[in-house]
Protein backbone atom coordinates (compact mmCIF):
# COMPACT_ATOMS: atom_id res chain seq x y z
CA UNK A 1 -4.93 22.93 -2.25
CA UNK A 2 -1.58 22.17 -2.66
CA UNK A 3 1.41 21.74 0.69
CA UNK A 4 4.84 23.27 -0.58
CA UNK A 5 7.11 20.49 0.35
CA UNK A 6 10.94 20.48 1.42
CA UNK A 7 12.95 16.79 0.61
CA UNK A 8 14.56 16.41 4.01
CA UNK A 9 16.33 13.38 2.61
CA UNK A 10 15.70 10.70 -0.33
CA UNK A 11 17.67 7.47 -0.65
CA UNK A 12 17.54 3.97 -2.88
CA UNK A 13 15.96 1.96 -0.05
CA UNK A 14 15.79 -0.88 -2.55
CA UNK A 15 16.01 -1.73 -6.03
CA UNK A 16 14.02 0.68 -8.28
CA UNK A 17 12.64 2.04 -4.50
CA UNK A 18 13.37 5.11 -3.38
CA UNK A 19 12.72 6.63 0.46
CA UNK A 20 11.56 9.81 0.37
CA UNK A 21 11.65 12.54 3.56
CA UNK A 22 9.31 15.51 3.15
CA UNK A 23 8.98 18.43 5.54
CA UNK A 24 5.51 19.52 4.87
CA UNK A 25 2.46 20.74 6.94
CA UNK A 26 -0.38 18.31 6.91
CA UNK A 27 -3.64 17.32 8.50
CA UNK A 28 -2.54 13.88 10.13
CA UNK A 29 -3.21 11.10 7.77
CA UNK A 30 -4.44 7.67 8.92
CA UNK A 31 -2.99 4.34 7.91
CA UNK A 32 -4.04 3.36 4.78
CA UNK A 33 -5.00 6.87 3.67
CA UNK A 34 -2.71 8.48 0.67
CA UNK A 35 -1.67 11.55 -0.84
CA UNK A 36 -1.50 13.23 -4.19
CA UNK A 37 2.80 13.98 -4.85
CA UNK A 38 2.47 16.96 -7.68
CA UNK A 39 5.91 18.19 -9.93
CA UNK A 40 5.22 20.80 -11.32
CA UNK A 41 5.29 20.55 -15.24
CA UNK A 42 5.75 17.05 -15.21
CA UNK A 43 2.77 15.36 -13.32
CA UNK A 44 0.71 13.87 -10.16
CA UNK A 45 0.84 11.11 -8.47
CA UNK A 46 -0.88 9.23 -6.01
CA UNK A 47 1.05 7.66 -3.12
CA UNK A 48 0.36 6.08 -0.05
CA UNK A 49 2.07 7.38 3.44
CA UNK A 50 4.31 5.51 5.00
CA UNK A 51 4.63 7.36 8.10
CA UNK A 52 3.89 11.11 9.55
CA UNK A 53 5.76 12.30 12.20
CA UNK A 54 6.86 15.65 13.40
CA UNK A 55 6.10 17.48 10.16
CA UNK A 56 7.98 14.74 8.42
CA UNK A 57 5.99 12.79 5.69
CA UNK A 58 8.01 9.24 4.64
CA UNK A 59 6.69 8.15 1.62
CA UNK A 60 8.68 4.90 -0.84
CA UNK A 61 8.51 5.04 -4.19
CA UNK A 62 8.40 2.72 -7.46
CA UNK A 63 10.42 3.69 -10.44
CA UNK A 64 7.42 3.27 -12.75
CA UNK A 65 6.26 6.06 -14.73
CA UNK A 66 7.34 9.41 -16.17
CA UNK A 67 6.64 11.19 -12.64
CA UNK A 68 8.43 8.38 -10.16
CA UNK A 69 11.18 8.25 -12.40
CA UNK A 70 11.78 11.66 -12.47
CA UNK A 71 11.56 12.06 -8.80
CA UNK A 72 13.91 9.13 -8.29
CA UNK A 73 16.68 11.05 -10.91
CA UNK A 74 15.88 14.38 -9.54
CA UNK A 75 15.15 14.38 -5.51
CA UNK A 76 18.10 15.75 -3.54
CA UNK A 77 17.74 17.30 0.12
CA UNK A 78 15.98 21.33 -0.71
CA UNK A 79 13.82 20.39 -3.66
CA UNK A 80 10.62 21.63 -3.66
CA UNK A 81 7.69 19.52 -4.47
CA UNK A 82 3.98 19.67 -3.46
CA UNK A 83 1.75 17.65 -1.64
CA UNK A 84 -2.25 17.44 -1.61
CA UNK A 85 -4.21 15.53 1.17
CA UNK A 86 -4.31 12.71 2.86
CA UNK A 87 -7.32 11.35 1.13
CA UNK A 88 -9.52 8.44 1.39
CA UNK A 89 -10.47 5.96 3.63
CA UNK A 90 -7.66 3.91 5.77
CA UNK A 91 -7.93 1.37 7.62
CA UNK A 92 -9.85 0.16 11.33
CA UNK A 93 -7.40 -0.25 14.06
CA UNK A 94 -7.32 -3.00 15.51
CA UNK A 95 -9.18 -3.27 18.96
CA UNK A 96 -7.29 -6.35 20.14
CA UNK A 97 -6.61 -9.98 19.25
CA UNK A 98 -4.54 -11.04 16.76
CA UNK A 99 -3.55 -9.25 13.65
CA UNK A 100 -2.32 -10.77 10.37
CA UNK A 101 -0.30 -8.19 8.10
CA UNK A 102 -0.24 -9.36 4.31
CA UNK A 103 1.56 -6.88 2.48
CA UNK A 104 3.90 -7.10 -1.43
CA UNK A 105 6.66 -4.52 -2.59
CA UNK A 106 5.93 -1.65 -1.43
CA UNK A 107 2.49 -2.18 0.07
CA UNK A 108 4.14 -2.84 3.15
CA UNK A 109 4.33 0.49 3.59
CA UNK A 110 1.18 1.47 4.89
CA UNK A 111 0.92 -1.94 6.80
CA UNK A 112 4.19 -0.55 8.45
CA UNK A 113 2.43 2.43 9.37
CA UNK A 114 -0.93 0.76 10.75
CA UNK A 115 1.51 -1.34 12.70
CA UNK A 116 3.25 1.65 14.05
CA UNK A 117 0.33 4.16 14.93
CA UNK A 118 -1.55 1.06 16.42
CA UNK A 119 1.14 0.13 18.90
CA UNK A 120 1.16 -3.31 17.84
CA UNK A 121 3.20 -5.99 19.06
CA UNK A 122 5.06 -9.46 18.13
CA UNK A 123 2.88 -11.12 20.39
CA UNK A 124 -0.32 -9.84 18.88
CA UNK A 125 1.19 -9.21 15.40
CA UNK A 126 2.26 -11.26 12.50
CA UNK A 127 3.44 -9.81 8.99
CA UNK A 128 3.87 -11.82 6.02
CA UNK A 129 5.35 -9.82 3.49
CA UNK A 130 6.54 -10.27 -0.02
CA UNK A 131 9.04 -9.07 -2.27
CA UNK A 132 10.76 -10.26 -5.70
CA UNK A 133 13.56 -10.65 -4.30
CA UNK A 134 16.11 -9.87 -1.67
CA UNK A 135 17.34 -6.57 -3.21
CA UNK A 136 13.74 -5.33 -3.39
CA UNK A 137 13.40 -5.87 0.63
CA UNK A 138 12.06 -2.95 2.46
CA UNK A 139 11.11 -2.37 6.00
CA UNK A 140 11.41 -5.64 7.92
CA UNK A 141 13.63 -4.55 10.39
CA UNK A 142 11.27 -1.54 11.42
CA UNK A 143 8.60 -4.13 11.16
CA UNK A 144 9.96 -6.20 13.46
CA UNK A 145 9.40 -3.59 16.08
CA UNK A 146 5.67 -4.12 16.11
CA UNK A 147 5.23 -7.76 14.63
CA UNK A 148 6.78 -11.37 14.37
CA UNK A 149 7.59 -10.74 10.69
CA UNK A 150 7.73 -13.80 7.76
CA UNK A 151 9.72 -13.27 4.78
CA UNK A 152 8.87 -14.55 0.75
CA UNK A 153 10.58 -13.36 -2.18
CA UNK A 154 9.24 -14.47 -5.72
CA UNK A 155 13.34 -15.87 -6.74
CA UNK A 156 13.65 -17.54 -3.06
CA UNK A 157 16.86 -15.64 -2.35
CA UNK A 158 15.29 -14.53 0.81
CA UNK A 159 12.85 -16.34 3.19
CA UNK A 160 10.02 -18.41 1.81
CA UNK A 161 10.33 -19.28 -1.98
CA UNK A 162 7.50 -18.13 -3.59
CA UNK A 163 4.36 -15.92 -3.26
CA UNK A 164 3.49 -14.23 0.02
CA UNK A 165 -0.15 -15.83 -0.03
CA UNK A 166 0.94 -18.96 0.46
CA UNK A 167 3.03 -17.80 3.60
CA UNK A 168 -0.69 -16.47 4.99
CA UNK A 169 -2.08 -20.01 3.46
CA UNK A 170 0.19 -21.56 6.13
CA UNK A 171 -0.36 -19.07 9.01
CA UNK A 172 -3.81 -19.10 8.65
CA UNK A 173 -3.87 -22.94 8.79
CA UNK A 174 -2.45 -22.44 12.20
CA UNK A 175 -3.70 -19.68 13.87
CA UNK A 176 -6.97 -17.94 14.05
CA UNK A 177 -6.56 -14.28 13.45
CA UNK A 178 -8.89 -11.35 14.63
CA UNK A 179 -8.51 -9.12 11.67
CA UNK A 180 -6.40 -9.48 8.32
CA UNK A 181 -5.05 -6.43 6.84
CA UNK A 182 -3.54 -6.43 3.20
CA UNK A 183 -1.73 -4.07 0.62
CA UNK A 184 -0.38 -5.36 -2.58
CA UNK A 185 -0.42 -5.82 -5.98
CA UNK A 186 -4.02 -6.85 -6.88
CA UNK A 187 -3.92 -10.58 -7.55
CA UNK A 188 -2.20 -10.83 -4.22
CA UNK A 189 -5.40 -9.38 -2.39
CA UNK A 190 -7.35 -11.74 -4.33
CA UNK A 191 -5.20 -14.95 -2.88
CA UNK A 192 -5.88 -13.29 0.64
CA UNK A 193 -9.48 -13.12 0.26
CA UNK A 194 -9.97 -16.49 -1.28
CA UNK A 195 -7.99 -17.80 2.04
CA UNK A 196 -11.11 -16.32 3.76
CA UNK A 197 -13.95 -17.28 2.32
CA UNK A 198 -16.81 -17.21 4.90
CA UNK A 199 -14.54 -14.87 6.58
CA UNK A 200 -14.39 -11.90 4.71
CA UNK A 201 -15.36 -9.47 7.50
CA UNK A 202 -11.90 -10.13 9.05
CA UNK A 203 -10.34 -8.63 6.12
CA UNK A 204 -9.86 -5.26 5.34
CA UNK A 205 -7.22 -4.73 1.86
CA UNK A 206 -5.92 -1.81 0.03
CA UNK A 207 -6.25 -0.99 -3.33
CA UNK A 208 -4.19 0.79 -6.28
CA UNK A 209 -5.86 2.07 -9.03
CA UNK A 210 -4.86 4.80 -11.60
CA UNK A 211 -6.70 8.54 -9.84
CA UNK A 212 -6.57 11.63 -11.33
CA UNK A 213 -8.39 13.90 -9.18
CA UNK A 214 -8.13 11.96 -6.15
CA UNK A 215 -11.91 13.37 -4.56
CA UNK A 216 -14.41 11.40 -6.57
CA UNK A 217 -15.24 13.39 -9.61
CA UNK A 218 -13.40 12.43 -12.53
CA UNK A 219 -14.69 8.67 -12.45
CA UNK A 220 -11.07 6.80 -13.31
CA UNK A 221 -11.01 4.53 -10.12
CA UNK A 222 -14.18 3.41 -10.40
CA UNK A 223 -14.82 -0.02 -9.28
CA UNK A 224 -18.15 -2.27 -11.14
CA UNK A 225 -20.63 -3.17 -10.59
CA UNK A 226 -20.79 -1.01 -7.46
CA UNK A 227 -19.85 2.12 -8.62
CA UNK A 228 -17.28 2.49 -5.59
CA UNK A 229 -14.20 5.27 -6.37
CA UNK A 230 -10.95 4.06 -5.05
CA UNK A 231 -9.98 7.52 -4.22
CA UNK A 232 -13.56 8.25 -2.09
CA UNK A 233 -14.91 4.93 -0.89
CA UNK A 234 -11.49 3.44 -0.31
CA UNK A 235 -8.28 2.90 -1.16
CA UNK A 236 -9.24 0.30 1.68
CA UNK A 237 -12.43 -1.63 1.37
CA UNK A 238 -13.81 -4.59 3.67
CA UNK A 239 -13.47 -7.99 2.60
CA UNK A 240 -17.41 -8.17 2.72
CA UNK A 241 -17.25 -5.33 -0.47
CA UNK A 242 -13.94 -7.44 -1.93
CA UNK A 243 -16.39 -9.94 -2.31
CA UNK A 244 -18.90 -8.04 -4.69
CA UNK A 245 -16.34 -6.52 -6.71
CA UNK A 246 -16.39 -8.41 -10.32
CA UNK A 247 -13.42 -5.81 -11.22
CA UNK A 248 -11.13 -6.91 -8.85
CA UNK A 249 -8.07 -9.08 -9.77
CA UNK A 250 -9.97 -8.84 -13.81
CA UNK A 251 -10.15 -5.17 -14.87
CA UNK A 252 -8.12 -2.22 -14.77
CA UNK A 253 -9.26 1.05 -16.44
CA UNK A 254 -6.85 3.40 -18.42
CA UNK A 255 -7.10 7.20 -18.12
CA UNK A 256 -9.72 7.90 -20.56
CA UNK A 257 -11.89 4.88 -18.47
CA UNK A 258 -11.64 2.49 -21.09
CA UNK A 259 -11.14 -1.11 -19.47
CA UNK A 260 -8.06 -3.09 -20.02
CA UNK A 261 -7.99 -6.79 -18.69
CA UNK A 262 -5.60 -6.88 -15.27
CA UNK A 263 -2.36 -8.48 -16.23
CA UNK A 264 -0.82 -10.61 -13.99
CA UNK A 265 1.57 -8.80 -11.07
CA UNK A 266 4.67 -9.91 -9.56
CA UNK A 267 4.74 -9.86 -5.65
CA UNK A 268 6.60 -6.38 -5.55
């Protein structure tokens, strides 16, 4: 069943990223949960939440696809769109010690969230988060709030030059951290869990794949040789399950669940 949703507000929060403000009535989501954004006559798409407050849903979106780009040429303060969720599973919060955000692009979103609704805090909190570069920065000032936050951007005009991994390379050489969350582009999740080998319980990581009916029917997130749906099972999964996954950071499947080989992903 579908939320009627009011944009409260909708700005370019960075390049090709737009913030978007919805008043709509929800159950509460958890971090790392997501919800299904419908226009109608143009499409569906799934998108994780940012934040939830007072009615308010905050959600940041790519300029990707026929539906994002649409919404990014199109949302104005009184458009109606419609909402479905949240769905899926998000992520554990953290019961003490110290907590290592990884997050690219926009997958710092939900990171910001988890950071947010956990009460975390600079002394207990580190983010390293990634970005191509400095115009496609988002968040780190809110982040800041919660965590001791670490810059990269692919073109070095911000922060570390380079990959975010290899800022986590270098803070997990330093520190010992409780739990590891992560939300990225794929190949980025796959850095994080190679840093923890023999680890892998400390991580939990979130996952985008292309969902359709977002409950665990149609079959299009599936994940082999486990048979786990994105939408269902996660979009977070342990680093344990990571582990077993021969799809992840090789396959991606298309909408009629053919497999396509995963092409390599910038940072953001």
């Amino acid at each position: 069943m579908h939320a009627r949703a009011r944009v409260a507000a909708a700005r370019l929060a960075a390049e090709q990223v737009l913030e978007l403000l919805l008043e709509v009535e929800l159950p509460d989501p958890s971090p790392g949960q997501f919800v299904m954004l419908w226009v109608p006559r143009v499409g569906e798409v799934p998108m994780s939440v940012a934040d939830y407050e007072g009615g308010v849903l905050r959600l940041f979106i790519t300029r990707r696809g026929v539906v994002t780009g649409y919404i990014h040429e199109n949302a104005r303060p009184g458009l109606a769109l419609f909402v479905r969720g949240p769905y899926g599973r998000g992520f554990t919060m953290p019961r003490g010690g110290r907590v290592l955000l990884v997050g690219g692009g926009t997958g710092t979103a939900p990171l910001y969230f988890l950071a947010k609704r956990a009460g975390l805090s600079s002394a207990g909190c580190t983010a390293a988060v990634g970005f191509k570069s400095s115009r496609h920065v988002i968040l780190v000032d809110e982040l800041r709030k919660y965590c001791d936050v670490r810059v990269a951007t692919d073109d070095g005009s911000l922060g570390h030059h380079g990959p975010v991994h290899e800022l986590a390379a270098a803070l997990l050489s330093g520190e010992r951290y409780d739990r590891v969350y992560a939300c990225g582009p794929e190949q980025m999740i796959v850095e994080v869990l190679r840093l923890l080998e023999g680890r892998e319980e400390a991580l939990e990581a979130s996952l985008e794949r292309y969902m359709r009916c977002a409950v665990g029917v149609c079959g299009s997130c599936v994940l082999d040789p486990l048979g786990l749906r994105v939408c269902r099972d996660g979009p977070v999964f342990s680093g344990a399950v990571l582990r077993r996954l021969h799809d992840l950071g090789r396959w991606w499947r298309e909408p009629d669940g053919r497999k396509r080989p995963l092409a390599p992903q910038a940072t953001g």
